[in-house]
C-alpha atoms as a PDB file:
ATOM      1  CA  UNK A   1       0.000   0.000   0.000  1.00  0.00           C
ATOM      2  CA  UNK A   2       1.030   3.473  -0.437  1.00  0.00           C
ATOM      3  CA  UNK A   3      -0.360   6.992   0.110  1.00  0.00           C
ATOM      4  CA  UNK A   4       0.909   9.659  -2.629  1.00  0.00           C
ATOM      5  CA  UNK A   5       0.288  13.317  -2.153  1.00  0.00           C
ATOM      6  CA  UNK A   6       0.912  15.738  -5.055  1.00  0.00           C
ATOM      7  CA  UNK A   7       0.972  19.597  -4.426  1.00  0.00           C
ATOM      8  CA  UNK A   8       1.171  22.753  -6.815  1.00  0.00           C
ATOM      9  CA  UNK A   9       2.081  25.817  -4.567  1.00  0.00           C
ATOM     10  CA  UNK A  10       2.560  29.061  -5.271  1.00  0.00           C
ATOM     11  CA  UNK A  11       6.217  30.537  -4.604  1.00  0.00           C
ATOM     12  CA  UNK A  12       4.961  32.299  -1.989  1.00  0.00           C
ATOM     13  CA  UNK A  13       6.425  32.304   1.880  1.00  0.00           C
ATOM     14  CA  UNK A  14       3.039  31.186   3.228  1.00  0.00           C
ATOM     15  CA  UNK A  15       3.096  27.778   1.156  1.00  0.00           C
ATOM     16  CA  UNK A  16       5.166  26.570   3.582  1.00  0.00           C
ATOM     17  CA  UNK A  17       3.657  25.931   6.369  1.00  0.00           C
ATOM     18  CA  UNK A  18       0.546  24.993   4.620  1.00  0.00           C
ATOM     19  CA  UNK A  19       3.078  21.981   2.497  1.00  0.00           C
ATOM     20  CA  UNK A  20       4.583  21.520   6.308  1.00  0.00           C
ATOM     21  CA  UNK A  21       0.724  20.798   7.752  1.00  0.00           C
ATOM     22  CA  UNK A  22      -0.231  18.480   5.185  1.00  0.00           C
ATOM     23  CA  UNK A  23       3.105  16.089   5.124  1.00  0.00           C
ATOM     24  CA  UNK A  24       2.630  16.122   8.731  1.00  0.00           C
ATOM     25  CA  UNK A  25      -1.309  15.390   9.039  1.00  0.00           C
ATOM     26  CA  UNK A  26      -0.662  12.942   6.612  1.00  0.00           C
ATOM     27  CA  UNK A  27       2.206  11.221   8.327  1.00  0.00           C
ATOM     28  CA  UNK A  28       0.213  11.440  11.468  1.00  0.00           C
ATOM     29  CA  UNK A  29      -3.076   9.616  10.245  1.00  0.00           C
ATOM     30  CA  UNK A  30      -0.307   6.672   8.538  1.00  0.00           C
ATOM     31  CA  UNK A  31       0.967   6.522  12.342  1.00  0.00           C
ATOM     32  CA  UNK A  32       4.400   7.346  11.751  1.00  0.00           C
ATOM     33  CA  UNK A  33       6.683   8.401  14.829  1.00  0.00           C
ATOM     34  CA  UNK A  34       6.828  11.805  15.513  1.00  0.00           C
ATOM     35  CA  UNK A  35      10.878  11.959  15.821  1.00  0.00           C
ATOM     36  CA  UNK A  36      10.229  10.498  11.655  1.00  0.00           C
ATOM     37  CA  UNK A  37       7.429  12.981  11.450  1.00  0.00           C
ATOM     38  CA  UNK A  38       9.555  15.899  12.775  1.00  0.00           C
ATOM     39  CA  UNK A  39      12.703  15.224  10.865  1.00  0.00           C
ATOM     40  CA  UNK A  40      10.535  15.223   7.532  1.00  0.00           C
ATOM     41  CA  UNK A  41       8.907  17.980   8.267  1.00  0.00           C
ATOM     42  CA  UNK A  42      12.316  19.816   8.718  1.00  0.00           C
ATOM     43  CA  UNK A  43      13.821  18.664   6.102  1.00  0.00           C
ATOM     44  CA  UNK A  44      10.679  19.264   3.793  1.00  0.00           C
ATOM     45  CA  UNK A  45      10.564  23.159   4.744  1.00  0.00           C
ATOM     46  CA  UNK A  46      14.031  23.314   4.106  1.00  0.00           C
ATOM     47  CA  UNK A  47      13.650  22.166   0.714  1.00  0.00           C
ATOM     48  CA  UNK A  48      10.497  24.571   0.180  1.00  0.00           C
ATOM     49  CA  UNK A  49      12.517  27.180   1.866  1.00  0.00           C
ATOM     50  CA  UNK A  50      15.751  26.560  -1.214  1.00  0.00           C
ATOM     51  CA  UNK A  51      12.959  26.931  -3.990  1.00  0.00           C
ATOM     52  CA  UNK A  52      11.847  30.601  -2.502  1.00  0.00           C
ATOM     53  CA  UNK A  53      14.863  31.825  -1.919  1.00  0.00           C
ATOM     54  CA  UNK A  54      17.104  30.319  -5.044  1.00  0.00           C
ATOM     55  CA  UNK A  55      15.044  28.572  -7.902  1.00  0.00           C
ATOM     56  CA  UNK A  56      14.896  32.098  -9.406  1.00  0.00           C
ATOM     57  CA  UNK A  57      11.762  32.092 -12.157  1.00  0.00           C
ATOM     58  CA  UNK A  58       8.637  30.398 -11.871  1.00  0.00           C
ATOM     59  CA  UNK A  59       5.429  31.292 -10.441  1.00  0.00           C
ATOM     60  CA  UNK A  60       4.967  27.648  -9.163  1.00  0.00           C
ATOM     61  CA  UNK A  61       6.699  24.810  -7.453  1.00  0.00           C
ATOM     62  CA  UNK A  62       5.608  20.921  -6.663  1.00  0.00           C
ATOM     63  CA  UNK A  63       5.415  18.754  -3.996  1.00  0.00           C
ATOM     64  CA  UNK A  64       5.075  15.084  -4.468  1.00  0.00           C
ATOM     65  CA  UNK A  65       5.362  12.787  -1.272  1.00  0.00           C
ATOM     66  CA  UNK A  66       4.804   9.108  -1.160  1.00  0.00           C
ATOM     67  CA  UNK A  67       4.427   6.910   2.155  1.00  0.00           C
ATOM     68  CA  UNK A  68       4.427   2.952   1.887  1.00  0.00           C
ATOM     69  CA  UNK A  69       5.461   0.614   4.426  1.00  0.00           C
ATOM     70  CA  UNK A  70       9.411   1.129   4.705  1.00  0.00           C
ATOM     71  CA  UNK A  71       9.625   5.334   3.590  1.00  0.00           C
ATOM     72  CA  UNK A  72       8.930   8.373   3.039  1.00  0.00           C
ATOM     73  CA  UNK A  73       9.987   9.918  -0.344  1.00  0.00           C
ATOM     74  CA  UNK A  74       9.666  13.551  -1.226  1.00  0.00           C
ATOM     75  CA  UNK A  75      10.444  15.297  -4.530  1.00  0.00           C
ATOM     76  CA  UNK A  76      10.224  19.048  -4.276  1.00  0.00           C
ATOM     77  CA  UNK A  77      10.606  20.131  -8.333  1.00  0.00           C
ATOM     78  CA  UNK A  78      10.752  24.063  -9.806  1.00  0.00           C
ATOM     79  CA  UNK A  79      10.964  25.572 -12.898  1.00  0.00           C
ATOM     80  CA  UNK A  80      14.013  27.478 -12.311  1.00  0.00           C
ATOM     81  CA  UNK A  81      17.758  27.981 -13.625  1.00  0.00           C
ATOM     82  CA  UNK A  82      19.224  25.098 -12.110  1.00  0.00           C
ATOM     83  CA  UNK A  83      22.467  25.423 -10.210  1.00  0.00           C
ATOM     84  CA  UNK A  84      25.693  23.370  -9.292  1.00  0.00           C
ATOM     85  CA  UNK A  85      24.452  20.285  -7.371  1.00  0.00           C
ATOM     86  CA  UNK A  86      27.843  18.864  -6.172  1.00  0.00           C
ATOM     87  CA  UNK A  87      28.923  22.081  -4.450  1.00  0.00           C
ATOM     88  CA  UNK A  88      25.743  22.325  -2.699  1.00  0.00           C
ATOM     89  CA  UNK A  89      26.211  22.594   1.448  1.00  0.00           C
ATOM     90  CA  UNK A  90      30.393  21.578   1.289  1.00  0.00           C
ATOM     91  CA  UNK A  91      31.421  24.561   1.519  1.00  0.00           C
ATOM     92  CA  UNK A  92      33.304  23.516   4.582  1.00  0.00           C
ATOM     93  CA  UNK A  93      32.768  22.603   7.746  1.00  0.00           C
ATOM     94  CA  UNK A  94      31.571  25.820   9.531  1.00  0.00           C
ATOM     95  CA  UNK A  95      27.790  24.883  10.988  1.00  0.00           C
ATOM     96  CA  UNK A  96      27.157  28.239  11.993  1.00  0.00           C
ATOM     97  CA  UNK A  97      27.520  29.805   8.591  1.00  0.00           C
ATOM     98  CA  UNK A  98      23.922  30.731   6.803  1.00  0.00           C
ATOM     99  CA  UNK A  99      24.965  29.606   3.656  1.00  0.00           C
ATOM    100  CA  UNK A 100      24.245  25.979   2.869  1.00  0.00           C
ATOM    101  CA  UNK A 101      23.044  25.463   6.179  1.00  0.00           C
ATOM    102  CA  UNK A 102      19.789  23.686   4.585  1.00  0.00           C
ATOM    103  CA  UNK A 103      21.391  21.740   2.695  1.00  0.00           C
ATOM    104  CA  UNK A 104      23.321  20.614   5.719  1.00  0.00           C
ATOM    105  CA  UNK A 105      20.144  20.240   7.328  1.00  0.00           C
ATOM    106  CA  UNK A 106      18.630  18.158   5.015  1.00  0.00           C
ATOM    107  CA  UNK A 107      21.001  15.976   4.624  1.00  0.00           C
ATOM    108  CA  UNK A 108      21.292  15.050   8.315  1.00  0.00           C
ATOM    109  CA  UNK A 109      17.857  14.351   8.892  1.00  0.00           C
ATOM    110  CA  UNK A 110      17.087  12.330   6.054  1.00  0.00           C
ATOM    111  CA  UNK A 111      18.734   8.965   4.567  1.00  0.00           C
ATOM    112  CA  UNK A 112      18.941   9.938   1.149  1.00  0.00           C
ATOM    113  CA  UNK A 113      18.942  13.452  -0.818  1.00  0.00           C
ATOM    114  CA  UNK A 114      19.860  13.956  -4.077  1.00  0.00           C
ATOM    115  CA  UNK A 115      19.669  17.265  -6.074  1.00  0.00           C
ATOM    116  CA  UNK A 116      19.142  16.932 -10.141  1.00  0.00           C
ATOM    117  CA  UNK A 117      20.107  19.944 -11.680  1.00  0.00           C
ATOM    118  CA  UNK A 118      18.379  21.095 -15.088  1.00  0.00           C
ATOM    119  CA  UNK A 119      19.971  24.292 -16.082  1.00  0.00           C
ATOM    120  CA  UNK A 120      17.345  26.678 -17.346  1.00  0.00           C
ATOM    121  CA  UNK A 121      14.365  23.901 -16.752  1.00  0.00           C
ATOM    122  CA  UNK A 122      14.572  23.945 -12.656  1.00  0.00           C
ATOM    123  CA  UNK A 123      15.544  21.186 -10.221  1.00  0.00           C
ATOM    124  CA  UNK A 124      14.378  18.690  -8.375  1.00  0.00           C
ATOM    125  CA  UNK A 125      14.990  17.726  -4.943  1.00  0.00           C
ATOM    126  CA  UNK A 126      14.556  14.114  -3.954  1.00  0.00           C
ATOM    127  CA  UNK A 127      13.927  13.313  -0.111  1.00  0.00           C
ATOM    128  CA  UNK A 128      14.123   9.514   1.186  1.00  0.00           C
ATOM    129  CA  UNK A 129      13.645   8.723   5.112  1.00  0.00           C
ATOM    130  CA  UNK A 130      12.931   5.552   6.611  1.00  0.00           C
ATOM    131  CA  UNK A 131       9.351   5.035   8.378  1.00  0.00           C
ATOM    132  CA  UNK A 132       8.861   3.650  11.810  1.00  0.00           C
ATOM    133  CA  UNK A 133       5.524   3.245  12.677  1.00  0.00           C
ATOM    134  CA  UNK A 134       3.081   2.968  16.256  1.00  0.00           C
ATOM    135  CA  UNK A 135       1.004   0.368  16.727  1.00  0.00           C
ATOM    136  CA  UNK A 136      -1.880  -0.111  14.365  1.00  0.00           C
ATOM    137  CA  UNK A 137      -0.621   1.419  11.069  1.00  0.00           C
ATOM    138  CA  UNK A 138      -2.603   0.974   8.558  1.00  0.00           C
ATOM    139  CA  UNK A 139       1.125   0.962   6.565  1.00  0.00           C
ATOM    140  CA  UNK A 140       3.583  -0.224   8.696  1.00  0.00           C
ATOM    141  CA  UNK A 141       4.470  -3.999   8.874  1.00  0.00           C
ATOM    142  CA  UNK A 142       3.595  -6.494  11.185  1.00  0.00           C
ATOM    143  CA  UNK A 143       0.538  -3.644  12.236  1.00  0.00           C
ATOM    144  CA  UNK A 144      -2.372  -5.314  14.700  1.00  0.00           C
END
C-alpha cells in the first residue's frame, strides 16, 4: 500500500507551512513516529525554503510525497535555472555559517537526498527517510 500526495504551490512564503501541515497530518493519520514525522517535516521546509529563496523564475513549485510501508519519499521540483548540485552545502565545515546550512540540514535528517540539476528547466529535490511506525498502522508492517 502506499499513500501519494501531489501539491502545486505558489512561490509564496506562506506555502510553507501549509506543504509543512499536510506532510505532517498525513504522516500522522499513517501513524508514523513523531521523531520520523519531525525530521521530515524539517527537512521538507528546508527544501520549500531553497525553492523561494534560489530557484529564481517560476510562479509555481511541486510537492510530491509518497508513504508505503518502509519510507517516506519527497520530490520538491521548480521551474528554475538550475544550479551546481555537487557544491551544494560543502562549503566547509563551519555549521554556523547561513549559507548551505539547509542543505546541511537536510542531509542530516534524512537517509537519502539527491539534487538533479536542469539548467534553465529547474531542479528537483529528492527526499528519502525511513518510516517507523506505532502500533496499528494501517502501513507499517507487522501492524495489529
Amino acid at each position: 500500500m502506499e499513500i501519494t500526495l501531489s501539491l502545486c504551490l505558489p512561490r509564496e512564503e506562506f506555502s510553507i507551512p501549509v506543504v509543512r501541515h499536510i506532510a505532517r497530518a498525513a504522516l500522522v493519520e499513517a501513524r508514523v513516529h513523531e521523531e520520523c514525522i519531525d525530521d521530515i517535516e524539517v527537512a521538507l521546509a528546508e527544501a520549500c525554503t531553497n525553492v523561494l529563496k534560489h530557484s529564481g523564475t517560476g510562479e509555481e513549485y511541486e510537492v510530491i510525497a509518497s508513504v508505503d510501508e518502509d519510507r517516506c519519499t519527497i520530490r520538491v521540483v521548480d521551474a528554475g535555472h538550475g544550479f551546481d548540485a555537487e557544491a551544494l552545502g560543502r562549503r566547509g565545515d563551519d555549521i554556523s555559517a547561513e549559507e548551505g546550512r539547509g542543505i546541511r540540514l537536510m542531509r542530516a535528517l534524512a537517509d537519502r537526498v539527491q539534487f538533479v540539476s536542469r539548467p534553465d528547466d529547474g531542479t528537483i529535490v529528492h527526499l528519502e527517510k525511513g518510516l517507523s511506525f506505532r502500533d496499528r498502522s494501517l502501513l507499517g508492517r507487522g501492524s495489529a
